[in-house]
C-alpha atoms as a PDB file:
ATOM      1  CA  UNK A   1       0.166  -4.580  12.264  1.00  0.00           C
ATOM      2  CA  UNK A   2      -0.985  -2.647   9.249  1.00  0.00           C
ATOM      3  CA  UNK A   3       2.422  -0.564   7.792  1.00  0.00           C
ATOM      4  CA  UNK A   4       2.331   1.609   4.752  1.00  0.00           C
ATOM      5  CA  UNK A   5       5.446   0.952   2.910  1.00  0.00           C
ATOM      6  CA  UNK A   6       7.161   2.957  -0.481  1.00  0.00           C
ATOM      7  CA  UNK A   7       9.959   1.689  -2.283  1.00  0.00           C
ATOM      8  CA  UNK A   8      11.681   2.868  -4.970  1.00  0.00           C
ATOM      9  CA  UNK A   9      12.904   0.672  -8.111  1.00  0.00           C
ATOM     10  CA  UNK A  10      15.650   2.351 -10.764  1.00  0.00           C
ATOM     11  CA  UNK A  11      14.315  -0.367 -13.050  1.00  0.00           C
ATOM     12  CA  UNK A  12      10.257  -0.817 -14.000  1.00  0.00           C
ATOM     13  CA  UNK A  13      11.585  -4.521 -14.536  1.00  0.00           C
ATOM     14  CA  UNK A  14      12.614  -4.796 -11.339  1.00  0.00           C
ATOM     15  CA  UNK A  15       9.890  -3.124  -9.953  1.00  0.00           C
ATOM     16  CA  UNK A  16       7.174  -5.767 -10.973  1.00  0.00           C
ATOM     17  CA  UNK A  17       9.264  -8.792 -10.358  1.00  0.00           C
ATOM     18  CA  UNK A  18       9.518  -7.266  -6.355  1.00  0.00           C
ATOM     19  CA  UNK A  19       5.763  -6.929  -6.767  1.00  0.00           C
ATOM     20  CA  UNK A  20       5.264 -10.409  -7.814  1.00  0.00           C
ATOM     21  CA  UNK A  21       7.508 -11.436  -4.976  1.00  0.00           C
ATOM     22  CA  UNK A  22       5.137  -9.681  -2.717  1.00  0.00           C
ATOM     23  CA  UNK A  23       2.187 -10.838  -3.689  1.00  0.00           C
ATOM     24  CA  UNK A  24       3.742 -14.443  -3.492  1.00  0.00           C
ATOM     25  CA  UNK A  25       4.455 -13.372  -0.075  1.00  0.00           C
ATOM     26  CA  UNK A  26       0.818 -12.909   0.753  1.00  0.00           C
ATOM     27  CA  UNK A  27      -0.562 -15.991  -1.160  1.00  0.00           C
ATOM     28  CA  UNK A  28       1.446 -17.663   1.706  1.00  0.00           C
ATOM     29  CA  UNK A  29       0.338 -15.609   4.306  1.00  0.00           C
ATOM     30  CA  UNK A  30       3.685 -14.376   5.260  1.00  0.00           C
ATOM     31  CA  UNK A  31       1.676 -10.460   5.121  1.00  0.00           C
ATOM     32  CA  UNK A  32      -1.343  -9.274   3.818  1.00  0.00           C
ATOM     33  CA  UNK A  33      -0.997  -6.956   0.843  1.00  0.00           C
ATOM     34  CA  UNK A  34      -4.620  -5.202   1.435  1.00  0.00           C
ATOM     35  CA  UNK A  35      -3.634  -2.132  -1.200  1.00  0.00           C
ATOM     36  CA  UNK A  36      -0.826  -1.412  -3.943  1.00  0.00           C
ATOM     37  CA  UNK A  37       0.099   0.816  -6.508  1.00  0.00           C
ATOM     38  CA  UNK A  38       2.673   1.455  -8.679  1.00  0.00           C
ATOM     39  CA  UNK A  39       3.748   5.407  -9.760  1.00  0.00           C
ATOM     40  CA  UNK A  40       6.449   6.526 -12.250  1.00  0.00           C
ATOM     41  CA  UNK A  41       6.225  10.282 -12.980  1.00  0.00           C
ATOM     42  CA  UNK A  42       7.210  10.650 -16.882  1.00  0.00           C
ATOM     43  CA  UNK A  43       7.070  14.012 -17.646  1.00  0.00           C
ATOM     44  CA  UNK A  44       5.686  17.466 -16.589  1.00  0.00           C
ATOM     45  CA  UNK A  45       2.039  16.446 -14.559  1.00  0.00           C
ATOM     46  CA  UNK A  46       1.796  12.865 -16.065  1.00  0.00           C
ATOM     47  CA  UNK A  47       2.125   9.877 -14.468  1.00  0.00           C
ATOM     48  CA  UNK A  48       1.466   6.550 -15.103  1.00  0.00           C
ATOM     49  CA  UNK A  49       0.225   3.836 -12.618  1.00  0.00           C
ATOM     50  CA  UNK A  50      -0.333   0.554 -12.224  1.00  0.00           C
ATOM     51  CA  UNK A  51      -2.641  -0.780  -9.473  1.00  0.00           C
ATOM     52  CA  UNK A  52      -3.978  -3.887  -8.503  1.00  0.00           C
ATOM     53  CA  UNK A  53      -7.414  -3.251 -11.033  1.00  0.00           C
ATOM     54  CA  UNK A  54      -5.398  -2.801 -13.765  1.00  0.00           C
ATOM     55  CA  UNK A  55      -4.208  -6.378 -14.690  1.00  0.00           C
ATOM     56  CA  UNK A  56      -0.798  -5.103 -15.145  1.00  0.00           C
ATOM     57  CA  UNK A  57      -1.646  -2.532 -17.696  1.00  0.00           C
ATOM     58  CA  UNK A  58      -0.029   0.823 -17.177  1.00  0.00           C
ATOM     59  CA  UNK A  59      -2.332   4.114 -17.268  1.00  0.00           C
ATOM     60  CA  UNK A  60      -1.353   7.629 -18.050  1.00  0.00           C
ATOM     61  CA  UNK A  61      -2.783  10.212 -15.895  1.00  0.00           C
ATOM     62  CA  UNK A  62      -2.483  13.781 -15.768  1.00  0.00           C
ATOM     63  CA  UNK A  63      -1.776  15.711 -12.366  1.00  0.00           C
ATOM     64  CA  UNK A  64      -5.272  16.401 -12.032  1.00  0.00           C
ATOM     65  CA  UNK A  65      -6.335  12.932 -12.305  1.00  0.00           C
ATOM     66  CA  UNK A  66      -4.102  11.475 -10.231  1.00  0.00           C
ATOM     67  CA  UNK A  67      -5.207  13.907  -7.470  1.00  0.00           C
ATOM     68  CA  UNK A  68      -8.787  12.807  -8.272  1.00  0.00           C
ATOM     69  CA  UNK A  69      -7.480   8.984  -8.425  1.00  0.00           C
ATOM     70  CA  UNK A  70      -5.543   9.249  -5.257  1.00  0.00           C
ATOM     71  CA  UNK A  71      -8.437  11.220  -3.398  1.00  0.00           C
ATOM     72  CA  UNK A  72     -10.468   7.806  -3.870  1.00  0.00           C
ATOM     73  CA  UNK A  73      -8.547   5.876  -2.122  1.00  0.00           C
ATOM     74  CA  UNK A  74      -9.808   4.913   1.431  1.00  0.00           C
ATOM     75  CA  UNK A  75      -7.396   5.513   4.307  1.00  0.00           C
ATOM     76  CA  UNK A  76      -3.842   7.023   4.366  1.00  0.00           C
ATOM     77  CA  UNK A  77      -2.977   5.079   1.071  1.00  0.00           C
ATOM     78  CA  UNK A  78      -3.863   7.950  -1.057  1.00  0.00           C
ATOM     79  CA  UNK A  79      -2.422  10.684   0.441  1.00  0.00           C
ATOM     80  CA  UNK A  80       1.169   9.194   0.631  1.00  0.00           C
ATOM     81  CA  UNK A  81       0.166   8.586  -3.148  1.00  0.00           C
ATOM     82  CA  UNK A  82      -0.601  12.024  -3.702  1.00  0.00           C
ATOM     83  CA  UNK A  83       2.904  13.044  -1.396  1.00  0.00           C
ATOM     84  CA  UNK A  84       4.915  11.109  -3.667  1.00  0.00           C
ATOM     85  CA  UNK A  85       3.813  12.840  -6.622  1.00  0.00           C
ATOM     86  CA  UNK A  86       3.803  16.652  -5.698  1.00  0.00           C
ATOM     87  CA  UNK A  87       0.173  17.017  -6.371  1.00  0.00           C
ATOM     88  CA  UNK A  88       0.230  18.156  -2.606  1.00  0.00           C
ATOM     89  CA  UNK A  89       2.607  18.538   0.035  1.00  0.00           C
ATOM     90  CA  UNK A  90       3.236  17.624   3.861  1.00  0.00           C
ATOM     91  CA  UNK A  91       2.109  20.932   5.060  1.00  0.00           C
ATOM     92  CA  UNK A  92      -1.668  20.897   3.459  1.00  0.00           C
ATOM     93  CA  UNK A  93      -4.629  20.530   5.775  1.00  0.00           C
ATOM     94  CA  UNK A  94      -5.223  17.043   4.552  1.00  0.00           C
ATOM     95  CA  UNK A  95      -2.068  15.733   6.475  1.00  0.00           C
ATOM     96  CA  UNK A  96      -3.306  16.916   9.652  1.00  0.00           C
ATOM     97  CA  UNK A  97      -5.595  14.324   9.687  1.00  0.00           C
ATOM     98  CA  UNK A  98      -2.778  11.693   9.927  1.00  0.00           C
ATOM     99  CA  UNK A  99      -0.443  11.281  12.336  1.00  0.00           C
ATOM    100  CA  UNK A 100       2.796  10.405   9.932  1.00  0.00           C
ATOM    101  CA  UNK A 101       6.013  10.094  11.111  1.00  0.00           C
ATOM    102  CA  UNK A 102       8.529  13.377  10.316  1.00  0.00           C
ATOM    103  CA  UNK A 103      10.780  11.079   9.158  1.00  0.00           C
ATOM    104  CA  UNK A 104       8.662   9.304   6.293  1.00  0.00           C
ATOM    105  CA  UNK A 105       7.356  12.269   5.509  1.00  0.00           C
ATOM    106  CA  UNK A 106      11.001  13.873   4.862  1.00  0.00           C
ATOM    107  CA  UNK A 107      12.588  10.580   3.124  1.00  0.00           C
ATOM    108  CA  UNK A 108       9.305  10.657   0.642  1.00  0.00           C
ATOM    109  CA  UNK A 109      10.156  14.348   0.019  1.00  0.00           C
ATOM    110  CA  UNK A 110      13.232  14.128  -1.907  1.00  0.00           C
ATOM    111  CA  UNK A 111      11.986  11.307  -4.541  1.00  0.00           C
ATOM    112  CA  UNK A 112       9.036  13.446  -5.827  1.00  0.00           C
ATOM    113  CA  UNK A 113      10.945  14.379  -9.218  1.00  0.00           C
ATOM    114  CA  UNK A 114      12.424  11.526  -9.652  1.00  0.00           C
ATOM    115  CA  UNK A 115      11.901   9.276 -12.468  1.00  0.00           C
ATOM    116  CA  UNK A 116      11.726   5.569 -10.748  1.00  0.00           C
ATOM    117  CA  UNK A 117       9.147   3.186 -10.507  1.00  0.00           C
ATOM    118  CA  UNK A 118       7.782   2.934  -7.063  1.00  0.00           C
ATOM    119  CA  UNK A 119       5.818   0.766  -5.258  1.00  0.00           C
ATOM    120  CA  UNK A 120       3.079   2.182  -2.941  1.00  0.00           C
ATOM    121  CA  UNK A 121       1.538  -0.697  -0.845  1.00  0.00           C
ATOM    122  CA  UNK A 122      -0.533  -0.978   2.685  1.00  0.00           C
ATOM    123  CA  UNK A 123       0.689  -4.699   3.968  1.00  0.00           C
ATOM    124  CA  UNK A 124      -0.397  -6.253   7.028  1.00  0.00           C
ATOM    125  CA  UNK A 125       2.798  -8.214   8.805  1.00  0.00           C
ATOM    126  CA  UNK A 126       4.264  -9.326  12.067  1.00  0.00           C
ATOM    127  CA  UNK A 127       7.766  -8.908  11.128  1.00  0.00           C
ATOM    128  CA  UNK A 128       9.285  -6.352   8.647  1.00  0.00           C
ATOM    129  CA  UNK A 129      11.902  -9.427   7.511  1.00  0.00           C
ATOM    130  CA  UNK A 130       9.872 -10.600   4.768  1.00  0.00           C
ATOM    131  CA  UNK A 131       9.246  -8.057   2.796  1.00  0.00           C
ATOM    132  CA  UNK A 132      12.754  -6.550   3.676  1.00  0.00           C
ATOM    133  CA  UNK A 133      14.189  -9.727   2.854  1.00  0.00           C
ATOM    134  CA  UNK A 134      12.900 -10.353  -0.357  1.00  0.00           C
ATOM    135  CA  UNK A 135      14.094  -6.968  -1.541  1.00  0.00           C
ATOM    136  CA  UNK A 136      17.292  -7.176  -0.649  1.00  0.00           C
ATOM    137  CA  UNK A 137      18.396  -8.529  -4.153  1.00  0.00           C
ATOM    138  CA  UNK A 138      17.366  -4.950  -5.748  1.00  0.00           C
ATOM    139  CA  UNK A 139      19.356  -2.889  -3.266  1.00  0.00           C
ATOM    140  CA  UNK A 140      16.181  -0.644  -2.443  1.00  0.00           C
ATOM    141  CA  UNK A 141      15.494   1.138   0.621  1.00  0.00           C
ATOM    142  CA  UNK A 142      12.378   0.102   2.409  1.00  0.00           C
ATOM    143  CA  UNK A 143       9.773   3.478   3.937  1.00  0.00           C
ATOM    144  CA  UNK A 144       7.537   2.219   6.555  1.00  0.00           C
ATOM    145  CA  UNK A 145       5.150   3.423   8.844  1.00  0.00           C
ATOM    146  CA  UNK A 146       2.501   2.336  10.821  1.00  0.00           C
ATOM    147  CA  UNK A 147      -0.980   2.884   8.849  1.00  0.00           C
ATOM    148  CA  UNK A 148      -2.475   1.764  12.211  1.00  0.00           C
ATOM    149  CA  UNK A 149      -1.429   4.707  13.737  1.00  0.00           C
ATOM    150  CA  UNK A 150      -2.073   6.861  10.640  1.00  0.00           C
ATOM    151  CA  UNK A 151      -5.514   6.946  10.832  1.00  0.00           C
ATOM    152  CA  UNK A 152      -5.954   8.251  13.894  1.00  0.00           C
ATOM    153  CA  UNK A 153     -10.057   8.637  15.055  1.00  0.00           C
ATOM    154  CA  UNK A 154     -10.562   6.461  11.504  1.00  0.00           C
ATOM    155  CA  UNK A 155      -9.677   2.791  13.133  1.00  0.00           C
ATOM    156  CA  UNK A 156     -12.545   1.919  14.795  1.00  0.00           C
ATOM    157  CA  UNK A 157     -12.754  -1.320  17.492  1.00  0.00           C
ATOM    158  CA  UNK A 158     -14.379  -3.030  13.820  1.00  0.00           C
ATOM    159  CA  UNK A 159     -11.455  -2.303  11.959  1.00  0.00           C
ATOM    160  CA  UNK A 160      -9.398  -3.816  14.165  1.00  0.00           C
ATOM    161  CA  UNK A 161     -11.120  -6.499  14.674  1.00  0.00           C
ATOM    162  CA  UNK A 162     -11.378  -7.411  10.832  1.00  0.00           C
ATOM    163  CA  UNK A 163      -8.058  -6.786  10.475  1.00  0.00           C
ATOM    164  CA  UNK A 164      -7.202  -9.419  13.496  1.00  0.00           C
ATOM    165  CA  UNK A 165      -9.495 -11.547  11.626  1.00  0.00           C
ATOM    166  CA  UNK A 166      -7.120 -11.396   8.473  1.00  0.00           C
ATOM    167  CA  UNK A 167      -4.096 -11.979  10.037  1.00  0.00           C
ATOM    168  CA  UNK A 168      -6.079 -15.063  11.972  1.00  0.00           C
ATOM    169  CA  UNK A 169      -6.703 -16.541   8.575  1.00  0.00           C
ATOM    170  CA  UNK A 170      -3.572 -15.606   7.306  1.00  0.00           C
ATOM    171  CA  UNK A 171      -1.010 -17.370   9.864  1.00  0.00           C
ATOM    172  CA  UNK A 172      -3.718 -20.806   9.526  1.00  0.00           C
ATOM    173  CA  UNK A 173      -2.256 -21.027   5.587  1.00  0.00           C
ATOM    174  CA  UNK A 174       1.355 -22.292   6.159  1.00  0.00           C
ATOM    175  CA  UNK A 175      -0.112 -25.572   7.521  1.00  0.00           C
ATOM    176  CA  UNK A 176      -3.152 -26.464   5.431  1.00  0.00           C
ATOM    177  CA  UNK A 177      -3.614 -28.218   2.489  1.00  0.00           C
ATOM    178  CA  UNK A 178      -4.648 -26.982  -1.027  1.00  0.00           C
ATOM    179  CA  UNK A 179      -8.121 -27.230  -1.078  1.00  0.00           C
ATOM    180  CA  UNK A 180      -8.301 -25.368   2.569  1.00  0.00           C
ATOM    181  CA  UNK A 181      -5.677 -22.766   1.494  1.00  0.00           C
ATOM    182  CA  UNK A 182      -8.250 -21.432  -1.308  1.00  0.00           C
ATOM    183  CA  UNK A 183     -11.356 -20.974   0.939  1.00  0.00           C
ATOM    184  CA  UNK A 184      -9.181 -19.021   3.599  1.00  0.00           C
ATOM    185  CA  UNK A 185      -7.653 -16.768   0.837  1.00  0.00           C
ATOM    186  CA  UNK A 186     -11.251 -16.594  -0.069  1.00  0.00           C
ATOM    187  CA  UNK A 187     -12.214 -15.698   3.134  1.00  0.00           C
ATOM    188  CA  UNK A 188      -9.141 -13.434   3.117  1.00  0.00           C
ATOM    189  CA  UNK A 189     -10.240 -11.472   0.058  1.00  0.00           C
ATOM    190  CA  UNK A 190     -13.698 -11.191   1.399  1.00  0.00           C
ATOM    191  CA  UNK A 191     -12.494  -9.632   4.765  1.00  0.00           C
ATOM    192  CA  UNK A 192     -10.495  -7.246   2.671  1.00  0.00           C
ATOM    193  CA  UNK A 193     -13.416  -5.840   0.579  1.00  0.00           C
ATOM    194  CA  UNK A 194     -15.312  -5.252   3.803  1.00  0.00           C
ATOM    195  CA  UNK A 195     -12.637  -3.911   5.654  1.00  0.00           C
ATOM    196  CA  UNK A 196     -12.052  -1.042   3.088  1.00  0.00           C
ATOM    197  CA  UNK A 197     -15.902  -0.478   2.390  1.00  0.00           C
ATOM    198  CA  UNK A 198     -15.871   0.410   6.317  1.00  0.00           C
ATOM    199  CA  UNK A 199     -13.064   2.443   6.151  1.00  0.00           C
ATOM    200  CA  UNK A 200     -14.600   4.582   3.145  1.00  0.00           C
ATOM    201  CA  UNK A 201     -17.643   4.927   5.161  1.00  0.00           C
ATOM    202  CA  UNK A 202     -16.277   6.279   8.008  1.00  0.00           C
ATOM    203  CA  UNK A 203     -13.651   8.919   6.008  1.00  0.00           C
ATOM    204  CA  UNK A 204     -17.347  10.014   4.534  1.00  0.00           C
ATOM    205  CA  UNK A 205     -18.342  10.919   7.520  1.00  0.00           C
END
C-alpha cells in the first residue's frame, strides 16, 4: 500500500538522522520510499527544502517557487507539500481532485506556521510498524494516509501493477545475498522512475 506520510521534527538534526533511518529502511526493503522532501518555513514566504535531488544541500525558495516546485511534483505528493506551507489551502479546487482524509487534512492545518523541519515522504509498506517504530526515539507524531486512494481516476490497472511489482522485489531482499540485493534495488529504482513518468503522464492529461 502506497501511504503519504508528514512528520514533524523540533530539531533539523533530528530530522535527517529519521531520514537516514528511513531510507535504511528501504535499502532493506522493509518499505519503499518512492518520494521525499524535507520543508522548514524560515521566514515570511521562504522556505527551504531538501529533497532527494539535492544531495543533502538545503535550497531557499520563495512562496512563489515553492508553489511552482510543488506543482511539479507528480501525484498527491505536491499538493500536501503545497498544504503544509500555506501557499494554498484545503478548500482550493485543486483538492477536489483528491480524496484526502478530513482528518489529515485538519492535523496538517495547524503546523503551517510553524518553524520545524518536516519530512514529506510517499512510502510504499505493509505495516505502518516500521516506520512508526523507528521514530519513536524522536517523540514525533506520524500523518498518514493512503496515496492509493488519493489519486482517485489517476491509479490506473498499470500503476498498480508496477507498484505490486516493487513491493515483489522489495520483500525478495531480506533473503538474498549481496550481489542479488543490488540488481533488485536496481530493478527497484528502475520501476520507480517509470512508475512516476506514468503518473505525470496521466495528471497531463
Amino acid at each position: 500500500m502506497a501511504n503519504i506520510i508528514v512528520v514533524s521534527f523540533t530539531k533539523e538534526t533530528n530530522a535527517l538522522e529519521a531520514l537516514h533511518k528511513i531510507k535504511k529502511l528501504d535499502s532493506n526493503g522493509n518499505i519503499t520510499l518512492y518520494e521525499y522532501i524535507m520543508i522548514c518555513k524560515k521566514a515570511d514566504n521562504l522556505f527551504e527544502i531538501l529533497n532527494n535531488t539535492t544531495r543533502f544541500r538545503w535550497k531557499t525558495l520563495s512562496s512563489h517557487k515553492l508553489e511552482s516546485f510543488a506543482s511539479a511534483l507528480s501525484g498527491p505528493l505536491g499538493l500536501v507539500i503545497s498544504l503544509f506551507s500555506g501557499t494554498i489551502t484545503s478548500t482550493t479546487e485543486g483538492f477536489a481532485r483528491y480524496n484526502f482524509e478530513n482528518e489529515f487534512v485538519k492535523k496538517i492545518n495547524p503546523k503551517i506556521t510553524t518553524a520545524y523541519t518536516t519530512l514529506i515522504a510517499e512510502v510504499g509498506e505493509d505495516n505502518p510498524f516500521f516506520i512508526n517504530n523507528t521514530l519513536i526515539p524522536y517523540k514525533v507524531e506520524v500523518l498518514r494516509t493512503s496515496a492509493d486512494a488519493a489519486y482517485l481516476d489517476f491509479i490506473e490497472d498499470e500503476i498498480e501493477r508496477l507498484e505490486d511489482k516493487i513491493e515483489n522485489h522489495r520483500k525478495k531482499l531480506k533473503n538474498t545475498t549481496r550481489k542479488e540485493r543490488e540488481k533488485l534495488r536496481h530493478k527497484i529504482d528502475d520501476l520507480k522512475v517509470v512508475r512516476k513518468t506514468k503518473i505525470a503522464k496521466l495528471e497531463a492529461k
